[in-house]
Protein backbone atom coordinates (compact mmCIF):
# COMPACT_ATOMS: atom_id res chain seq x y z
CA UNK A 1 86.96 83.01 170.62
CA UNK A 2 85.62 80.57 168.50
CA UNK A 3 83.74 82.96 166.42
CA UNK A 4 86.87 84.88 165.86
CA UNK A 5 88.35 81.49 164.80
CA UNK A 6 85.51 80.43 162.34
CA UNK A 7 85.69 84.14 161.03
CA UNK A 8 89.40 83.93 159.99
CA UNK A 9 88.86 80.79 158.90
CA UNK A 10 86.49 82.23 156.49
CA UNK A 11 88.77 85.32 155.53
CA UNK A 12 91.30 82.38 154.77
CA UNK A 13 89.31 80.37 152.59
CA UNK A 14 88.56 84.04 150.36
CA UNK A 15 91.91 84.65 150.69
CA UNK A 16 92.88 81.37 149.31
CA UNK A 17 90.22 81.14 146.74
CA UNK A 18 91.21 84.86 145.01
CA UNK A 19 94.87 84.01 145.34
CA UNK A 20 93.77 81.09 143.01
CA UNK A 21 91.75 83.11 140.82
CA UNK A 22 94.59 85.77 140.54
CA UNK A 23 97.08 83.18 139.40
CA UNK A 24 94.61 81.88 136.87
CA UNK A 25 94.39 85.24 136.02
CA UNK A 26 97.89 85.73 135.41
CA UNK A 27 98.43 82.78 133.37
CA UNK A 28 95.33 83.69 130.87
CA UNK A 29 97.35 87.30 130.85
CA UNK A 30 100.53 85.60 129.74
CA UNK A 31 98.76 83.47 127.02
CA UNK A 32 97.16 86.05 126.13
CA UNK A 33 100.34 88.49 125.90
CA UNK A 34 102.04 85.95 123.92
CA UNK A 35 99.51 85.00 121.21
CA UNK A 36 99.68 89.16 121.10
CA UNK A 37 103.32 88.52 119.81
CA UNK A 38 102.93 86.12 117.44
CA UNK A 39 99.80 87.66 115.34
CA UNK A 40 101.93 91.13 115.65
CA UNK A 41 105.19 89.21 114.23
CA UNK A 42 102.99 87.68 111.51
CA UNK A 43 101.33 90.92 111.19
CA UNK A 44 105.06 92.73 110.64
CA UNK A 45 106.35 89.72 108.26
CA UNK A 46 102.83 90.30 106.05
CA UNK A 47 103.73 93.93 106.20
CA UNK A 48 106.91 93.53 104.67
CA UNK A 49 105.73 91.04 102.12
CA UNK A 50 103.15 93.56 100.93
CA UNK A 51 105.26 96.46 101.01
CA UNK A 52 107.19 94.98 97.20
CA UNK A 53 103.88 93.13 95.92
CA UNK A 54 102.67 96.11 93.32
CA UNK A 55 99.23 96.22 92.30
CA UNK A 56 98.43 94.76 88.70
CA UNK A 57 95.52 97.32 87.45
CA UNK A 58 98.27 100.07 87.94
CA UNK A 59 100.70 98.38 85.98
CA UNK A 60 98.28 97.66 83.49
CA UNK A 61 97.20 101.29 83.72
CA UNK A 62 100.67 102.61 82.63
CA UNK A 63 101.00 99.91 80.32
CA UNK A 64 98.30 101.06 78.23
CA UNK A 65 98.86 104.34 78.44
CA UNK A 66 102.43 103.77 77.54
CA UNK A 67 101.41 102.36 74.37
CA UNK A 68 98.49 104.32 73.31
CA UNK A 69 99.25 106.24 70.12
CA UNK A 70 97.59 108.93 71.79
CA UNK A 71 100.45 109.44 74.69
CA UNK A 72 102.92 112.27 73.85
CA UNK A 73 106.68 111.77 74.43
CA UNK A 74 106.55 113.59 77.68
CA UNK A 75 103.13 111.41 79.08
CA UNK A 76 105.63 108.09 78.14
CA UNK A 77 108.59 109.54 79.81
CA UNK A 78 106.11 110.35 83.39
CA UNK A 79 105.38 107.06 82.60
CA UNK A 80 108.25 105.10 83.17
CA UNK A 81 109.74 108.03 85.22
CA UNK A 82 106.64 106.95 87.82
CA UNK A 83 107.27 103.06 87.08
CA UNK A 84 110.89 103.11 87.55
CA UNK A 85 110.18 104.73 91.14
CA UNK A 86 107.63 102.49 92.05
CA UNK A 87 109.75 99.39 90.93
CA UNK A 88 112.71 101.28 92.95
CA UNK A 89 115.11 100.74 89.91
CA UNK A 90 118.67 101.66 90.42
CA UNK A 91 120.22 104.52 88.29
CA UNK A 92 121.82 101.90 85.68
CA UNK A 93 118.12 100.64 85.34
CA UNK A 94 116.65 103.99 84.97
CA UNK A 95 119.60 104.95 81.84
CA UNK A 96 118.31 101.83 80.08
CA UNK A 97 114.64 102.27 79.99
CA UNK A 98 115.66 106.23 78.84
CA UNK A 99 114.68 108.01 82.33
């Protein structure tokens, strides 16, 4: 009898001592699920900040070939056709540049 005792006084203590780990567990899981949601959020808002930042060497790359003597009519008007779509210009904007 006492055996049995000492025995399931045992199983109790493991019992105990995993409950304990599981709820440490948890709580690392929940830290770790919401740190998750705050990079992703700041991950999202970068997202949307890069999606209107344009990069410079292509506008400097239609710039140049905009003005180069060399660039027919037709190259100019693919030109600002192209930079009036990346710059998402209304159709007002696009009458006054000639596109």
């Amino acid at each position: 009898m006492q055996q049995q005792e000492s025995a399931l006084n045992e199983k109790n203590s493991k019992l105990t001592l995993l409950q304990e780990k599981l709820a440490e567990s948890e709580k690392e899981c929940e830290a770790i699920k919401s740190e998750t949601h705050v990079l992703l959020l700041k991950l999202k808002n970068e997202a949307i900040k890069s999606e209107y930042q344009i990069d410079r060497r292509v506008i400097s790359n239609f710039l140049i070939q905009y003005f180069d003597s060399n660039s027919s009519n037709q190259v100019k008007l693919q030109i600002l056709d192209t930079m009036a779509s990346v710059l998402v210009f209304s159709e007002e904007e696009k009458i006054k540049i000639g596109v």
